[in-house]
C-alpha atoms as a PDB file:
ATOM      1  CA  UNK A   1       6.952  -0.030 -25.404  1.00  0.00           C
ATOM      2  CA  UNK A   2       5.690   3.323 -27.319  1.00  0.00           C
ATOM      3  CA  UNK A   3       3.280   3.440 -24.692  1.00  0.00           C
ATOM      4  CA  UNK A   4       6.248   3.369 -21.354  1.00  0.00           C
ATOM      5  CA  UNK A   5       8.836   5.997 -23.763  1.00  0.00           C
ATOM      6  CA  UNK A   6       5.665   8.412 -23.870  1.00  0.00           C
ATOM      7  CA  UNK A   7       5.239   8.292 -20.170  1.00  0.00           C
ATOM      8  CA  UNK A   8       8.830   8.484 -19.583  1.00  0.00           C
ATOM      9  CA  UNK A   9       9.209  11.821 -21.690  1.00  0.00           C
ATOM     10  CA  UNK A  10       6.071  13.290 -20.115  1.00  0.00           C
ATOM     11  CA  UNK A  11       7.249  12.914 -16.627  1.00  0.00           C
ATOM     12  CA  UNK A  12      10.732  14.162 -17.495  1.00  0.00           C
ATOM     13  CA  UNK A  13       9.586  17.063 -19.191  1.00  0.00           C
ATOM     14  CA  UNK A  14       7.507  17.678 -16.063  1.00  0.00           C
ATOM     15  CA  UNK A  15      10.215  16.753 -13.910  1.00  0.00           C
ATOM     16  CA  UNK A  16      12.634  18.998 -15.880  1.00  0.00           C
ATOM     17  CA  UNK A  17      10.039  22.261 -15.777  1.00  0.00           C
ATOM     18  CA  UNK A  18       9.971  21.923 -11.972  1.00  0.00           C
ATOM     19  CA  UNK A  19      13.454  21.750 -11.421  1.00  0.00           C
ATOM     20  CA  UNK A  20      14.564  24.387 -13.714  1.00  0.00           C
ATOM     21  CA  UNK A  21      12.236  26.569 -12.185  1.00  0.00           C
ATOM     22  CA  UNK A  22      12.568  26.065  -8.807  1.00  0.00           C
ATOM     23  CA  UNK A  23      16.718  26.264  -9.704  1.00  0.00           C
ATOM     24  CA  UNK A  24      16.002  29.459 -11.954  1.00  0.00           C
ATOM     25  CA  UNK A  25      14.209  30.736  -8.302  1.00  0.00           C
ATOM     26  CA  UNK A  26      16.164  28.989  -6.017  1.00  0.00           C
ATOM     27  CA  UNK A  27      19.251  31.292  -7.852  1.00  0.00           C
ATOM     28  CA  UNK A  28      17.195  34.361  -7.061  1.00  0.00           C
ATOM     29  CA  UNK A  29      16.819  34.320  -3.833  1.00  0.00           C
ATOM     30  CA  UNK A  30      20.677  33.568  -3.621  1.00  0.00           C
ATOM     31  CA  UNK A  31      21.304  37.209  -5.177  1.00  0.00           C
ATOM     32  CA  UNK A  32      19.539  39.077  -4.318  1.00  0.00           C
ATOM     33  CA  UNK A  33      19.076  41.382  -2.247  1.00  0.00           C
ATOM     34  CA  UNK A  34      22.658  42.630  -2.705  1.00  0.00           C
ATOM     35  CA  UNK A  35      25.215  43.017  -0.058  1.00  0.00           C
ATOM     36  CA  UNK A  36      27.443  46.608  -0.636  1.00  0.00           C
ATOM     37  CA  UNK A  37      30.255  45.064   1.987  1.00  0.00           C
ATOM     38  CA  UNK A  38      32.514  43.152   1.156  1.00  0.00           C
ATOM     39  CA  UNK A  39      33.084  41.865   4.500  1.00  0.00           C
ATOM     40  CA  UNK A  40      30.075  39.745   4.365  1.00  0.00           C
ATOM     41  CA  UNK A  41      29.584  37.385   1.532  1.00  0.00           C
ATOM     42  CA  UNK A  42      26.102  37.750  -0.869  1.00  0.00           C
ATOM     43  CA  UNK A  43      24.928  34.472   0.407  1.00  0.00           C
ATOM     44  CA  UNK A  44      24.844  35.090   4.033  1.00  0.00           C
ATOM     45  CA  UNK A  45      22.367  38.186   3.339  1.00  0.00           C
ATOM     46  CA  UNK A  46      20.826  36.893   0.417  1.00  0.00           C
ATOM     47  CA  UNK A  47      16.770  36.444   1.551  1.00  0.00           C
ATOM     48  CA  UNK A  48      17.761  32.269   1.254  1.00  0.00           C
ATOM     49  CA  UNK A  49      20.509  33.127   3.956  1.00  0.00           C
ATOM     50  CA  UNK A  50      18.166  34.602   6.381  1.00  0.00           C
ATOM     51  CA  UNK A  51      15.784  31.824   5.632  1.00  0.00           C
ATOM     52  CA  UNK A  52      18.479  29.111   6.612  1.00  0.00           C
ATOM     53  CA  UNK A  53      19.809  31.533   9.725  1.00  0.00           C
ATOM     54  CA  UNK A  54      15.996  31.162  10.440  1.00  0.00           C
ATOM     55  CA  UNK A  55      15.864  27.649  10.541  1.00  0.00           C
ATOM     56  CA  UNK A  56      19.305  26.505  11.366  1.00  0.00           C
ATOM     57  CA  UNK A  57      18.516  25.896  15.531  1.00  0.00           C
ATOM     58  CA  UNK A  58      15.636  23.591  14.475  1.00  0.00           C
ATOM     59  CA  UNK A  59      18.204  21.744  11.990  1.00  0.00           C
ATOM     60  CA  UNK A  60      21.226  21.740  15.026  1.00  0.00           C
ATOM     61  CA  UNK A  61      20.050  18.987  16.461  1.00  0.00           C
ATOM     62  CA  UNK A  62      20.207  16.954  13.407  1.00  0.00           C
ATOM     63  CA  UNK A  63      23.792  17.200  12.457  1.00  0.00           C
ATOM     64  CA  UNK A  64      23.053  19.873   9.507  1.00  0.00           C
ATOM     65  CA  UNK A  65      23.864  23.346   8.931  1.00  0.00           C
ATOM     66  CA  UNK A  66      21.883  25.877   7.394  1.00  0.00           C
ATOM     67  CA  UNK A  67      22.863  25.349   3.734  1.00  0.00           C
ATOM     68  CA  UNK A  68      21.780  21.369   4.481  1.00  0.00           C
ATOM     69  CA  UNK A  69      18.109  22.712   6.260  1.00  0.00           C
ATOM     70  CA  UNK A  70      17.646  24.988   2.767  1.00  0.00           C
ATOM     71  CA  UNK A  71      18.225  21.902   0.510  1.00  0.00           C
ATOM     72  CA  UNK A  72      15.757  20.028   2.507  1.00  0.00           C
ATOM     73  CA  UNK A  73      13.033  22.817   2.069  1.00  0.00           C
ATOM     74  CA  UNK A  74      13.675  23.365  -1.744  1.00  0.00           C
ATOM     75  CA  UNK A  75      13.165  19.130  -1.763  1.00  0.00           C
ATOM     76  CA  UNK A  76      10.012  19.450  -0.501  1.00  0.00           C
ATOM     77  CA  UNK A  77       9.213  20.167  -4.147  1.00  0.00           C
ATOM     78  CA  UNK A  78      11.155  17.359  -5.881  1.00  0.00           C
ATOM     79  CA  UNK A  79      13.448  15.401  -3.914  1.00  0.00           C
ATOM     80  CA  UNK A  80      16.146  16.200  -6.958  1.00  0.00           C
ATOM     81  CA  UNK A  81      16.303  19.597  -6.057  1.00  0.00           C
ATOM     82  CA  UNK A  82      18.165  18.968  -3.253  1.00  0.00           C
ATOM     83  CA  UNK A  83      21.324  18.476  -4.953  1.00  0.00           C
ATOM     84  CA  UNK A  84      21.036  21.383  -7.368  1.00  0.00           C
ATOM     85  CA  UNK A  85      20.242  23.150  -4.043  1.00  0.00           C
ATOM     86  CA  UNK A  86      23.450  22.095  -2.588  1.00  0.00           C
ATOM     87  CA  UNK A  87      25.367  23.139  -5.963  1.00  0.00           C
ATOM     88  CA  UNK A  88      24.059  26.627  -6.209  1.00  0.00           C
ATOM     89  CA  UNK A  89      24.450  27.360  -2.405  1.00  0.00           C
ATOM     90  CA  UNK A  90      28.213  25.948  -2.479  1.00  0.00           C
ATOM     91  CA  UNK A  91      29.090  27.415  -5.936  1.00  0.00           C
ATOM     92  CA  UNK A  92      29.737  24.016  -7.575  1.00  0.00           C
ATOM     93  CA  UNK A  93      32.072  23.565  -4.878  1.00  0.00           C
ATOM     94  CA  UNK A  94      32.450  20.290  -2.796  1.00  0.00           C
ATOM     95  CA  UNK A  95      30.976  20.098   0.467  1.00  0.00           C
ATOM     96  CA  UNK A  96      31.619  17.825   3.577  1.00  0.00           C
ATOM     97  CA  UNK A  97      29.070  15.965   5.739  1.00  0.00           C
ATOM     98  CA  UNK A  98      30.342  14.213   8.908  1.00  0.00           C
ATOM     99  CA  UNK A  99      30.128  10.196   8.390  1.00  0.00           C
ATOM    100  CA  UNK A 100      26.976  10.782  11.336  1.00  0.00           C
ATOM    101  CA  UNK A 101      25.775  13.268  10.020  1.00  0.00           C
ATOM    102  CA  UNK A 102      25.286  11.669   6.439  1.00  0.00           C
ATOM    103  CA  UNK A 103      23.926   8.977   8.193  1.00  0.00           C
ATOM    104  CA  UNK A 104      21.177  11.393   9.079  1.00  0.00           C
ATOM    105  CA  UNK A 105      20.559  12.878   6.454  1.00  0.00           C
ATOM    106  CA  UNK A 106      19.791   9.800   4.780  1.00  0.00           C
ATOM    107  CA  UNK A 107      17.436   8.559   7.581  1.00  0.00           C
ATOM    108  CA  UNK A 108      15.587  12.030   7.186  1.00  0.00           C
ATOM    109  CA  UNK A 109      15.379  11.421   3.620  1.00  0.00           C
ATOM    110  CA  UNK A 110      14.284   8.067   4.143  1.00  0.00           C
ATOM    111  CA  UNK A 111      10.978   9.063   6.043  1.00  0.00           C
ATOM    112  CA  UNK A 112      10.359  12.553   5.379  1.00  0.00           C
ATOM    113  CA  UNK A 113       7.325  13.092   3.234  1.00  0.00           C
ATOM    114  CA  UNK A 114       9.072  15.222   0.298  1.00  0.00           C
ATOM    115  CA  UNK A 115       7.356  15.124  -2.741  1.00  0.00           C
ATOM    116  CA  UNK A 116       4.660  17.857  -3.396  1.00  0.00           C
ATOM    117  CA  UNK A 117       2.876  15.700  -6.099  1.00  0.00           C
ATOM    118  CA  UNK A 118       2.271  12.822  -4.118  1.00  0.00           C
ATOM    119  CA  UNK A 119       0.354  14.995  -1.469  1.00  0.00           C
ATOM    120  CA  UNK A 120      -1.520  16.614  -4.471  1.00  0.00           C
ATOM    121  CA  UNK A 121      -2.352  12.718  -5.613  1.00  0.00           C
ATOM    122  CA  UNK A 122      -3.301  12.051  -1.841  1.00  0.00           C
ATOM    123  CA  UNK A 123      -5.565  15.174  -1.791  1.00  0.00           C
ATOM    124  CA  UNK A 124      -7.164  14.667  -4.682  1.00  0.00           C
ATOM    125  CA  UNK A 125      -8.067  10.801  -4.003  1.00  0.00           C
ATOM    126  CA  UNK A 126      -9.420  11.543  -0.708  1.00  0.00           C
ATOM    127  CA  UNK A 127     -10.845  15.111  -2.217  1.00  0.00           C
ATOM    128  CA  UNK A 128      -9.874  16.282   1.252  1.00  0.00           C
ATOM    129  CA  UNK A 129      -7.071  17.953   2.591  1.00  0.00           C
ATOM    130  CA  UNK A 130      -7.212  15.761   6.276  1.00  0.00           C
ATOM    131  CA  UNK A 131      -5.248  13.161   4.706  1.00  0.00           C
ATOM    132  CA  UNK A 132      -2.326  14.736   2.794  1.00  0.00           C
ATOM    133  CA  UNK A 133      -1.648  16.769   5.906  1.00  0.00           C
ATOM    134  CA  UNK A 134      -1.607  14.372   8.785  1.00  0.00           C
ATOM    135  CA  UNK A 135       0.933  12.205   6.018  1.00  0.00           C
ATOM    136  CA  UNK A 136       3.269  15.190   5.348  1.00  0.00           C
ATOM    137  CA  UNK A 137       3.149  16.608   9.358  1.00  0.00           C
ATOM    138  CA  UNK A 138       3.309  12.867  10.601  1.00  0.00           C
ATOM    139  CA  UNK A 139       5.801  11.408   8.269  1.00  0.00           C
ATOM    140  CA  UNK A 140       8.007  14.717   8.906  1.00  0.00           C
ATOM    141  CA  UNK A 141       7.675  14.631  12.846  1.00  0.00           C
ATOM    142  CA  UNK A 142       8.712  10.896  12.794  1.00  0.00           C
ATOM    143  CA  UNK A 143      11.749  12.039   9.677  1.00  0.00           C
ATOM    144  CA  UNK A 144      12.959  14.406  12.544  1.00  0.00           C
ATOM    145  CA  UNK A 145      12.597  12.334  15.363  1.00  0.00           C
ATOM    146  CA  UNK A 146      14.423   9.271  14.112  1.00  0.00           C
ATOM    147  CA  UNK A 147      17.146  11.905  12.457  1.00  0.00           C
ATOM    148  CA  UNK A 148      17.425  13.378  15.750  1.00  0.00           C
ATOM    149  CA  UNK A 149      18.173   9.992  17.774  1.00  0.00           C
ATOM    150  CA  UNK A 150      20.443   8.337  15.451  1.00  0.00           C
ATOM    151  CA  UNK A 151      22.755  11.553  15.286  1.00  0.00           C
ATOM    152  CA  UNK A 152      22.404  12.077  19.465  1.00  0.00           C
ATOM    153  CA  UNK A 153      22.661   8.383  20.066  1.00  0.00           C
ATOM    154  CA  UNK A 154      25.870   8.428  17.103  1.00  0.00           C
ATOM    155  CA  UNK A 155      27.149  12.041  19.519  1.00  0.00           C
ATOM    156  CA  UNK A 156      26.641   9.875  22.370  1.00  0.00           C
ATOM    157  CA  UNK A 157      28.637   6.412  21.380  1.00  0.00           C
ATOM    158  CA  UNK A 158      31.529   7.835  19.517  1.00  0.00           C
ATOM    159  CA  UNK A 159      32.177  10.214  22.738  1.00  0.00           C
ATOM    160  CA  UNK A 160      32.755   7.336  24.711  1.00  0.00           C
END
């Protein structure tokens, strides 16, 4: 029992440190660099808006926006970062998903390969990097492709 509370502390202390400071940079690149208009608000031209405006037409498809794309690239780290993602970006505000597109969302989530460690565990078992990247480009190409159907396919029933 000792032996389990030790573990448990280690990996939440890990856990913990890679939140907070993917949060603590995750909050930077919200600021910064600052807007001098008012007519445009901070997070639109902060460097984590252009990132999402980057990404956004590959994200379309699936029934997300922007803000949604960014908190699936900050989960890539720890799949918990997606929320404090989502907090940050929406000021601790609420947000709404469509019914379809949560149903998405979770069948990205479901299949994506998001969890840095585990490819780190994966490379250094195989002591090759072959492996860790056909799981994380395979496991995300089939994340996208079953997001993408069950949203289209959901687009195409309910407009029936």
């Amino acid at each position: 029992l000792l032996e389990v509370s030790e573990r448990c502390f280690i990996f939440l202390k890990r856990a913990g440190t890679i939140i907070l400071a993917t949060s603590i940079i995750f909050w930077f690149l919200t600021a910064y660099p600052q807007t001098s208009t008012l007519e445009t608000p901070q997070l639109y031209e902060s460097y984590i808006g252009m990132l999402g405006k980057l990404i956004e037409p590959l994200i379309i498809p699936l029934g997300f926006d922007w803000k949604i794309g960014i908190g699936l690239l900050t989960s890539f780290a720890a799949r918990e970062l997606f929320i404090s993602t989502l907090t940050i970006i929406n000021n601790g505000t609420s947000f709404l998903l469509s019914p379809l597109s949560c149903i998405s969302l979770i069948i990205f989530f479901i299949y994506a390969m998001q969890c840095v460690s585990t490819l780190a565990v994966v490379k250094r078992e195989t002591n090759s990097w072959k492996w860790p990247i056909f799981q994380f480009l395979f496991m995300t190409t089939f994340a996208y492709i079953a997001s993408f159907t069950i949203y289209q396919l959901g687009i195409l029933l309910s407009s029936k």
